[in-house]
PDB file of N, CA and C in Angstrom:
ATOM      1  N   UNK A   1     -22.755 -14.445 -97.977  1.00  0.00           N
ATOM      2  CA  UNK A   1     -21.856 -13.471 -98.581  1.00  0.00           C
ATOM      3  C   UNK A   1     -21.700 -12.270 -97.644  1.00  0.00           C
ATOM      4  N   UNK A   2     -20.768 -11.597 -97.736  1.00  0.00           N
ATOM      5  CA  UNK A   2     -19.887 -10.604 -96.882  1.00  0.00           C
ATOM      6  C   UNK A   2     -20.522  -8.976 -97.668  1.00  0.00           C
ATOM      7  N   UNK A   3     -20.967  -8.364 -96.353  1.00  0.00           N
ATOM      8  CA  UNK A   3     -21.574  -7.064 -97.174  1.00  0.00           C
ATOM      9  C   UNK A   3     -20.288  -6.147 -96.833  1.00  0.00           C
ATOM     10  N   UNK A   4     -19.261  -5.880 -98.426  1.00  0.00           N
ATOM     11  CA  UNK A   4     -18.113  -4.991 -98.452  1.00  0.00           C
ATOM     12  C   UNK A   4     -18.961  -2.886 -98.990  1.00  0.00           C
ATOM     13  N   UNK A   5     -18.185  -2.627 -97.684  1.00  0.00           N
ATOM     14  CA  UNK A   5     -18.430  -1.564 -97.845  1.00  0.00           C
ATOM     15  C   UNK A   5     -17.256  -0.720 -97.800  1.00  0.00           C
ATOM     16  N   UNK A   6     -17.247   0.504 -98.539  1.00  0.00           N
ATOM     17  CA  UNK A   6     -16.754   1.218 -99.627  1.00  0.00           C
ATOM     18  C   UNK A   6     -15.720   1.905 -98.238  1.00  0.00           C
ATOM     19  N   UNK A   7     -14.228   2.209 -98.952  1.00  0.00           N
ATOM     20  CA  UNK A   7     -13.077   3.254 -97.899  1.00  0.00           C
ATOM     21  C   UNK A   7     -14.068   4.296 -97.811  1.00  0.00           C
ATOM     22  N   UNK A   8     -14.702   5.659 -96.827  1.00  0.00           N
ATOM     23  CA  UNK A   8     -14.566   6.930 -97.451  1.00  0.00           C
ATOM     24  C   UNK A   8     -13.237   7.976 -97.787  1.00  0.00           C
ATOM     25  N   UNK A   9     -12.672   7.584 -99.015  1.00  0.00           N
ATOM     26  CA  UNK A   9     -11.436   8.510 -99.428  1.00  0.00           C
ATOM     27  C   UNK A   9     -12.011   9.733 -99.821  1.00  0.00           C
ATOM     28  N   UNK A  10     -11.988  10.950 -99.147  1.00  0.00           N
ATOM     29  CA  UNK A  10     -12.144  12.551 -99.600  1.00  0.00           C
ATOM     30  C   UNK A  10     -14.054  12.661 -98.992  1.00  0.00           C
ATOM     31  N   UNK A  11     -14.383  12.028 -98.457  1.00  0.00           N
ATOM     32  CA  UNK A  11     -16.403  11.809 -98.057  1.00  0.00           C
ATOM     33  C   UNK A  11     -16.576  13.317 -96.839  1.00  0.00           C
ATOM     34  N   UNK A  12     -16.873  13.775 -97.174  1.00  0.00           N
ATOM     35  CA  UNK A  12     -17.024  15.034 -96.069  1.00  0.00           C
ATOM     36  C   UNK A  12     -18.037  14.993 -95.473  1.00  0.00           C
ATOM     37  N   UNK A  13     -19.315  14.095 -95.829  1.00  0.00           N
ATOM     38  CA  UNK A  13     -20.992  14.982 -95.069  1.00  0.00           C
ATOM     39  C   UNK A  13     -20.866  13.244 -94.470  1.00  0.00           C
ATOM     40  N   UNK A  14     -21.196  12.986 -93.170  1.00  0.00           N
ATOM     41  CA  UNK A  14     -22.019  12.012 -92.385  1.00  0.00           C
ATOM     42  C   UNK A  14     -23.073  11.719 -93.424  1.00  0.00           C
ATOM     43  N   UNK A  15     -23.735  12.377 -93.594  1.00  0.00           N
ATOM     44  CA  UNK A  15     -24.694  11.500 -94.368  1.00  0.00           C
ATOM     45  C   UNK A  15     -24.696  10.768 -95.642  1.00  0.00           C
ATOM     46  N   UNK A  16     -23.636  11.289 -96.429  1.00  0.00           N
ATOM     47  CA  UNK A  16     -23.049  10.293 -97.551  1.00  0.00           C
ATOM     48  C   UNK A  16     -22.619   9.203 -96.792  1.00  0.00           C
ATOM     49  N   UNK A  17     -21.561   9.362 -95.900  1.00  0.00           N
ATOM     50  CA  UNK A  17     -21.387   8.048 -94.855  1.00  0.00           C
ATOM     51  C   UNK A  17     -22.411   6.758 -94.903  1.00  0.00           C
ATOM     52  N   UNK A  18     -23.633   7.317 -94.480  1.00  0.00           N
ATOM     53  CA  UNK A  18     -24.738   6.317 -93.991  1.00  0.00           C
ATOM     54  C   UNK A  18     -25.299   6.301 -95.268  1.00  0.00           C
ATOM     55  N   UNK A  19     -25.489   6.592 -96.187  1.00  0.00           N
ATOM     56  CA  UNK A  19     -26.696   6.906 -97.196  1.00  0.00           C
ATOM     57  C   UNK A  19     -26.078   5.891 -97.850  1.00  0.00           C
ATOM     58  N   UNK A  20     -24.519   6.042 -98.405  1.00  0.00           N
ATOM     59  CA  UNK A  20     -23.959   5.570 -99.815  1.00  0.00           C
ATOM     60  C   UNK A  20     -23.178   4.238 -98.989  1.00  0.00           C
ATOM     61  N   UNK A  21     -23.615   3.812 -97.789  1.00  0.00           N
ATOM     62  CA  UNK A  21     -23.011   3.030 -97.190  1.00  0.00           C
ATOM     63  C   UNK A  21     -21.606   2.602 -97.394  1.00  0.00           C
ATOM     64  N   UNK A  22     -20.893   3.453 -96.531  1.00  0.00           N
ATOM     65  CA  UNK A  22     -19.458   4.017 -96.626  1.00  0.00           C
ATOM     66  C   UNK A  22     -19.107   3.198 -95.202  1.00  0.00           C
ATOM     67  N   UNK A  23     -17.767   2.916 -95.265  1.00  0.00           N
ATOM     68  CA  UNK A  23     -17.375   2.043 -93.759  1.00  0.00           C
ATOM     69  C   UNK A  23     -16.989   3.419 -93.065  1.00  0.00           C
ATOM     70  N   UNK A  24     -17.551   3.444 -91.867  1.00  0.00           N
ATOM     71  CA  UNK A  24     -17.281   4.655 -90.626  1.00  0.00           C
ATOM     72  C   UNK A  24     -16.985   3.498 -89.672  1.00  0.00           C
ATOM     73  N   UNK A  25     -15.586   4.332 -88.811  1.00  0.00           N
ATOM     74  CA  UNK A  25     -15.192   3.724 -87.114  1.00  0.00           C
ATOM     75  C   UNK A  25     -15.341   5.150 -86.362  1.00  0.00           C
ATOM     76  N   UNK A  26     -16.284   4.897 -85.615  1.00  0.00           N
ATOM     77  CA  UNK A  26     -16.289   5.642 -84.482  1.00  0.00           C
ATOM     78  C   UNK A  26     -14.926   5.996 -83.569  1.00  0.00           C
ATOM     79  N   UNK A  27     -14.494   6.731 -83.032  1.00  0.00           N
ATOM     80  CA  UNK A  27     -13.109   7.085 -82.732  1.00  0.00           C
ATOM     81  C   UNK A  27     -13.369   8.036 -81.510  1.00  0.00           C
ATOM     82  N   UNK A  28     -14.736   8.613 -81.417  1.00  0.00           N
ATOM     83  CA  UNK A  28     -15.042   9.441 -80.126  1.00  0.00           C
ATOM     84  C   UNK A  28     -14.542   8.822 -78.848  1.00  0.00           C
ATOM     85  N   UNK A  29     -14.197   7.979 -78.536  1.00  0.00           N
ATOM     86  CA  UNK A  29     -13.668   7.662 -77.316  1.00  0.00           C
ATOM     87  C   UNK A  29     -12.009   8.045 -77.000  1.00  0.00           C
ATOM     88  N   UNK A  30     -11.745   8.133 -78.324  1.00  0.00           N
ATOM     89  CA  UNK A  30     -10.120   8.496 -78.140  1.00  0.00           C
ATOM     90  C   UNK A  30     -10.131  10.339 -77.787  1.00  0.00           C
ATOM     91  N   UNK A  31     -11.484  10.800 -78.036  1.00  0.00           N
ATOM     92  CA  UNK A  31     -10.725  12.345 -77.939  1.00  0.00           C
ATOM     93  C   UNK A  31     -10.682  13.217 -76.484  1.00  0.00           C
ATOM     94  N   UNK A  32     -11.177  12.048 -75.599  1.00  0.00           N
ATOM     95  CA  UNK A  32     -10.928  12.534 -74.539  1.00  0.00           C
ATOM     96  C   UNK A  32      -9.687  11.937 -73.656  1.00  0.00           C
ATOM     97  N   UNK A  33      -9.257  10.647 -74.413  1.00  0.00           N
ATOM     98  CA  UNK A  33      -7.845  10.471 -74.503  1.00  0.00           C
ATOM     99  C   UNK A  33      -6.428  11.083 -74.477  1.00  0.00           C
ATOM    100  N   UNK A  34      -6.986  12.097 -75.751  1.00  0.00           N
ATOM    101  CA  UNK A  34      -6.102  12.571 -76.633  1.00  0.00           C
ATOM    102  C   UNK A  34      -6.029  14.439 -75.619  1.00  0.00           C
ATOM    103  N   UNK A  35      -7.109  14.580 -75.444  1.00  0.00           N
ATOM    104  CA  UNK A  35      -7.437  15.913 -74.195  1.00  0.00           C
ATOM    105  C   UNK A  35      -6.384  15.594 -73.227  1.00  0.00           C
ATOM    106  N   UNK A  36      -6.399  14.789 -72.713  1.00  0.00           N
ATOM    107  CA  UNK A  36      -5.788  14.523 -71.531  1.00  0.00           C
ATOM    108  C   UNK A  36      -4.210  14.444 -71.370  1.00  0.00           C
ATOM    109  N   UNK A  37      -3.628  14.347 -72.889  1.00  0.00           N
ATOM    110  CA  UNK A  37      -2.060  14.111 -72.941  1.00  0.00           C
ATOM    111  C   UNK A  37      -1.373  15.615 -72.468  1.00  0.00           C
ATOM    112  N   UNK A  38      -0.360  15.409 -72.076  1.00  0.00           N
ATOM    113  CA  UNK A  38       0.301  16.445 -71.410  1.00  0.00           C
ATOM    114  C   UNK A  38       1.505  16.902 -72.241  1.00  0.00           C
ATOM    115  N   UNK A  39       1.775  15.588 -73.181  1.00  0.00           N
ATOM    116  CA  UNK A  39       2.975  15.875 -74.485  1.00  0.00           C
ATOM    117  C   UNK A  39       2.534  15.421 -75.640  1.00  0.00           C
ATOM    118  N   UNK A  40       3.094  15.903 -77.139  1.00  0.00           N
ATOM    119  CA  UNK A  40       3.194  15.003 -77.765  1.00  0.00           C
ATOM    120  C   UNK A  40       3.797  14.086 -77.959  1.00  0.00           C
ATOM    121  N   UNK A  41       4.570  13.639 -77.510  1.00  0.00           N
ATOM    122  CA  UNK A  41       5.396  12.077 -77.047  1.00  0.00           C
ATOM    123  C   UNK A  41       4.149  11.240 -76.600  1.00  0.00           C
ATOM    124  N   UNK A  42       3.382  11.467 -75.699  1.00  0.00           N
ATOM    125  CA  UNK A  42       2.221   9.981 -75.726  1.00  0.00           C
ATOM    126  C   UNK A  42       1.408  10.120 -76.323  1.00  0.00           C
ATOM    127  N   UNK A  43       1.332  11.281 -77.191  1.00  0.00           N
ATOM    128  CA  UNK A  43       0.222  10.546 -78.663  1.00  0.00           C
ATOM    129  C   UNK A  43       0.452   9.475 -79.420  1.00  0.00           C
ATOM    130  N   UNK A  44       1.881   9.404 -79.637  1.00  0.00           N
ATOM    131  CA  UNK A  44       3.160   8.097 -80.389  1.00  0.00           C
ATOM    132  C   UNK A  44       2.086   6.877 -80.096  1.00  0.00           C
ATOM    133  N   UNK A  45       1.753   6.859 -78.576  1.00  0.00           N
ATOM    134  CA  UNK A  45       1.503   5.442 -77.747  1.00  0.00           C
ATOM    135  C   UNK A  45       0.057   5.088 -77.904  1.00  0.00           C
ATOM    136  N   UNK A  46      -1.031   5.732 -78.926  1.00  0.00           N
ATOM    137  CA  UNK A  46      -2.058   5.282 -78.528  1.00  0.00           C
ATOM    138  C   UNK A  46      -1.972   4.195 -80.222  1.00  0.00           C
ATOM    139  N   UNK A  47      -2.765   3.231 -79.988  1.00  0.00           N
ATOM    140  CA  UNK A  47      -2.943   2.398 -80.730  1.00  0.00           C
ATOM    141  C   UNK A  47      -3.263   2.292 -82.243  1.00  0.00           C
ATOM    142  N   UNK A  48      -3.938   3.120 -82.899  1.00  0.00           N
ATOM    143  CA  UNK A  48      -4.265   3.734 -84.372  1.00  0.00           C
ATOM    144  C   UNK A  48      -3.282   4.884 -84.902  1.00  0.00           C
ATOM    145  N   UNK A  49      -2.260   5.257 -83.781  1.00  0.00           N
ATOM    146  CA  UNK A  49      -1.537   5.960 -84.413  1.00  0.00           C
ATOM    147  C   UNK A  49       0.255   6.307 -85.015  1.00  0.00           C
ATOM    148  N   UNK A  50       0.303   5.816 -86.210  1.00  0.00           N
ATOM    149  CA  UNK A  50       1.653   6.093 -87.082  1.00  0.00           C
ATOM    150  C   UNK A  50       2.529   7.236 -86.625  1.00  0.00           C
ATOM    151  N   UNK A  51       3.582   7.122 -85.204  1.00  0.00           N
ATOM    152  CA  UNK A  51       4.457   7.810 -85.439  1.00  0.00           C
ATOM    153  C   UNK A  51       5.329   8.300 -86.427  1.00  0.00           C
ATOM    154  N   UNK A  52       5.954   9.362 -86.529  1.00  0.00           N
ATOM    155  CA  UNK A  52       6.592  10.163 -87.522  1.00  0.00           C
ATOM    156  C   UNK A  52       8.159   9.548 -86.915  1.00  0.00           C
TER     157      UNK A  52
END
């Protein structure tokens, strides 16, 4: 059996995260990504993110 773990919708503290075993994705690799753009036009282009 498949261990389903919970959206965090509205979860503010990391440690509810881990405690109440809440699904977390790490995303720290994108913010030096995201440092580096020179417009907002290639934020559009990174992969997790819903242009307007």
């Amino acid at each position: 059996m498949t261990d389903i773990r919970k959206i965090p919708i509205g979860i503010q503290s990391f440690e509810d995260l881990r405690v109440k075993n809440f699904l977390y994705v790490d995303k720290t690799s994108y913010v030096a990504q995201l440092a580096s753009l020179n417009n907002l036009r290639d934020i559009s282009m990174l992969p997790e993110y819903d242009a307007v």
